[in-house]
Protein backbone atom coordinates (compact mmCIF):
# COMPACT_ATOMS: atom_id res chain seq x y z
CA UNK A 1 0.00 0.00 0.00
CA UNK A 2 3.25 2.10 0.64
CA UNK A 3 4.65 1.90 -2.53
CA UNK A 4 1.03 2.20 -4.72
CA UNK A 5 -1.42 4.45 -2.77
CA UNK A 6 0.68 6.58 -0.10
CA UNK A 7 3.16 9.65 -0.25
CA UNK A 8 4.72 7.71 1.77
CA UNK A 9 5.97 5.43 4.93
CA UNK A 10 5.98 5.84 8.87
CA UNK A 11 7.73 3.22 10.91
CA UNK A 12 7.26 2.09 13.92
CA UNK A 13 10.48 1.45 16.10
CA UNK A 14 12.36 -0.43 13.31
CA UNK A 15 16.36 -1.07 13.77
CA UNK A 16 18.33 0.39 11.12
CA UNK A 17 18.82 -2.60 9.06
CA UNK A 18 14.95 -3.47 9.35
CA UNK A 19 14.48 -0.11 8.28
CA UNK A 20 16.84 -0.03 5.40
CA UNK A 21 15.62 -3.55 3.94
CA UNK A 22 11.79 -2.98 4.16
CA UNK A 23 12.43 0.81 2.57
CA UNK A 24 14.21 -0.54 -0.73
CA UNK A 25 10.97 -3.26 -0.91
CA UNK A 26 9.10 -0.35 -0.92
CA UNK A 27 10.81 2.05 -3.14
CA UNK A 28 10.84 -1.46 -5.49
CA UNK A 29 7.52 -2.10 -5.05
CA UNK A 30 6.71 1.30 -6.14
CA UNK A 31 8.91 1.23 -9.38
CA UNK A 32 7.28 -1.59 -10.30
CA UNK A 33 4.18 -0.47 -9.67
CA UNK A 34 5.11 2.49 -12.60
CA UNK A 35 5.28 5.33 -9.74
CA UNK A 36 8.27 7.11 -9.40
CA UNK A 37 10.09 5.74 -5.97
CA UNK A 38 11.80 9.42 -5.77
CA UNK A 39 8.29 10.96 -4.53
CA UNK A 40 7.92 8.71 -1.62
CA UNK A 41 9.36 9.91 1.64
CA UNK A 42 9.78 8.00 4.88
CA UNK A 43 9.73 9.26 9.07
CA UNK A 44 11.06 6.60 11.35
CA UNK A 45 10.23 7.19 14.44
CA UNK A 46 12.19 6.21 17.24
CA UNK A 47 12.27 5.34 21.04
CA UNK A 48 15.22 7.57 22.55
CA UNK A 49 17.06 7.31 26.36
CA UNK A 50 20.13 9.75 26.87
CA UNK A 51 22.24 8.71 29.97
CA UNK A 52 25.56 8.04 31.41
CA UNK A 53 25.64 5.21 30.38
CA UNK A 54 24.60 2.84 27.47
CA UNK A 55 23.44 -0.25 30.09
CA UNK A 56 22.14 2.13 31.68
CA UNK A 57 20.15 3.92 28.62
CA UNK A 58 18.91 0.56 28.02
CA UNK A 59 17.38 -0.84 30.90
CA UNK A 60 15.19 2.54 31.47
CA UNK A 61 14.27 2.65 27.80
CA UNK A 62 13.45 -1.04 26.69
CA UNK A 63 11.56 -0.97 30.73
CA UNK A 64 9.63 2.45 28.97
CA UNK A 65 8.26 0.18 25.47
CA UNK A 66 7.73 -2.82 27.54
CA UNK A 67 4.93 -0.75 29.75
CA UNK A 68 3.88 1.88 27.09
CA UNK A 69 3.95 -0.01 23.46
CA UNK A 70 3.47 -2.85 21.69
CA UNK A 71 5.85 -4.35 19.80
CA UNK A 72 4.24 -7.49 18.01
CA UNK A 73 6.31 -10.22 17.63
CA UNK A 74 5.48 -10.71 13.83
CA UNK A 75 6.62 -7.46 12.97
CA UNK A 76 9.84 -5.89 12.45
CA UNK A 77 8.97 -3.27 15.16
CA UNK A 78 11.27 -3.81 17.80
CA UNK A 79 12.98 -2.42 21.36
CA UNK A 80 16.43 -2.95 20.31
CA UNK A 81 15.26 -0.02 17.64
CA UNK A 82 15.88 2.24 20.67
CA UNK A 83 18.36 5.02 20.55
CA UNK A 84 19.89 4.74 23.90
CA UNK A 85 23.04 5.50 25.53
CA UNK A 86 25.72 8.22 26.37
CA UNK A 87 25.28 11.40 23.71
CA UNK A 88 27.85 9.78 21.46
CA UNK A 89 26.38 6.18 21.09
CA UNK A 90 23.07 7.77 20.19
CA UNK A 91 24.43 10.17 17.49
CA UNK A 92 26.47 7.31 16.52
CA UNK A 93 23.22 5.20 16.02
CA UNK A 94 21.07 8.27 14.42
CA UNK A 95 24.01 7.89 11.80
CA UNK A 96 23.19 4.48 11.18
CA UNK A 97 19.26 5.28 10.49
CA UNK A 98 20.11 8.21 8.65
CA UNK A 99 23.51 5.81 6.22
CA UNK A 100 20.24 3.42 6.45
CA UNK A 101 17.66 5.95 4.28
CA UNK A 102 15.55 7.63 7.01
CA UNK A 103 14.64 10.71 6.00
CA UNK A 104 12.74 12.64 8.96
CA UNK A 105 13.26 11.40 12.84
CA UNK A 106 10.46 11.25 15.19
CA UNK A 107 11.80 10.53 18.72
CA UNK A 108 9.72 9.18 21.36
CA UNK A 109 12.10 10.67 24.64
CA UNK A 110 11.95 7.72 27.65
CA UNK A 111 9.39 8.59 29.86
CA UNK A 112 8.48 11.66 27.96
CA UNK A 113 10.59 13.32 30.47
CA UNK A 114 11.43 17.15 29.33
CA UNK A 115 15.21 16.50 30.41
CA UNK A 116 15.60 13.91 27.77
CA UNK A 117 14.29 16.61 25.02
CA UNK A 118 16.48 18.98 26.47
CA UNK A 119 19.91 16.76 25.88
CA UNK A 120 18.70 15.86 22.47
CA UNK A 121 18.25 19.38 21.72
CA UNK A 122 21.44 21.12 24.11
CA UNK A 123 23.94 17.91 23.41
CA UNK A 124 22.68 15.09 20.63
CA UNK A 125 22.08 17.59 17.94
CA UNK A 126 25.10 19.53 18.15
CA UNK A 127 26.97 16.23 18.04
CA UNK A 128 25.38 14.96 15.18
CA UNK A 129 26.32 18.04 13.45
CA UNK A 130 29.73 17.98 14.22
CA UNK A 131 29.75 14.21 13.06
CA UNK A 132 28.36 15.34 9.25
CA UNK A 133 31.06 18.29 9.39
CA UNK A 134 34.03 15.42 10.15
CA UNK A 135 32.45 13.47 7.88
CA UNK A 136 32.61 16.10 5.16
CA UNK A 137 36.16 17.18 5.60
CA UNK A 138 37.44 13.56 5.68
């Protein structure tokens, strides 16, 4: 339905290797379909813990889906989607859904606790910005 009758696709807490493999069946289906698969954009949206800590980010966010989402077991959707750790192991792991064709980000902040959109906005978007600039100059 993605690929033939949609602008296009919102996920639903998919790693980035889920994400990347169900996005170029849908950018296929839609070529084969005859629609152009440039027109179709995607959002994944994401589960997101910033600590000290990655074992730390972890416990507190994959305890946050277990009492506040469902993740079926038949789909893709899954905890271990979770951004979760110190600033630099999330940015780290934004890189790999962004290297993996997400377009837009929708984060779902643990607990949706106000300090945890603060760091993404004070810390975890500064440091993905300095991560493209590296990765520019390299």
């Amino acid at each position: 339905r993605v690929a033939t009758e949609s602008d296009g696709w919102l996920t639903y807490f998919y790693a980035s290797q889920d994400f990347a493999g169900a996005w170029r069946t849908v950018l296929r289906f839609a070529e084969e379909a005859g629609r152009d698969p440039g027109e179709l954009s995607n959002v994944a949206q994401l589960p997101i813990c910033i600590d000290k800590s990655f074992e730390s980010a972890d416990r507190k966010v994959k305890d946050f889906i277990t009492r506040y989402f469902d993740v079926a077991p038949w789909s893709k959707s899954s905890a271990d989607s979770a951004i979760r750790g110190t600033v630099d192991d999330c940015a780290e792991q934004l890189h790999e859904h962004l290297r993996a064709g997400a377009q837009h980000i929708v984060f779902v902040p643990h607990e949706y606790n106000s300090d945890q959109v603060e760091a993404i906005a004070s810390e975890l978007l500064p440091a993905i910005g300095a991560g493209e600039q590296a990765a520019t100059a390299r």
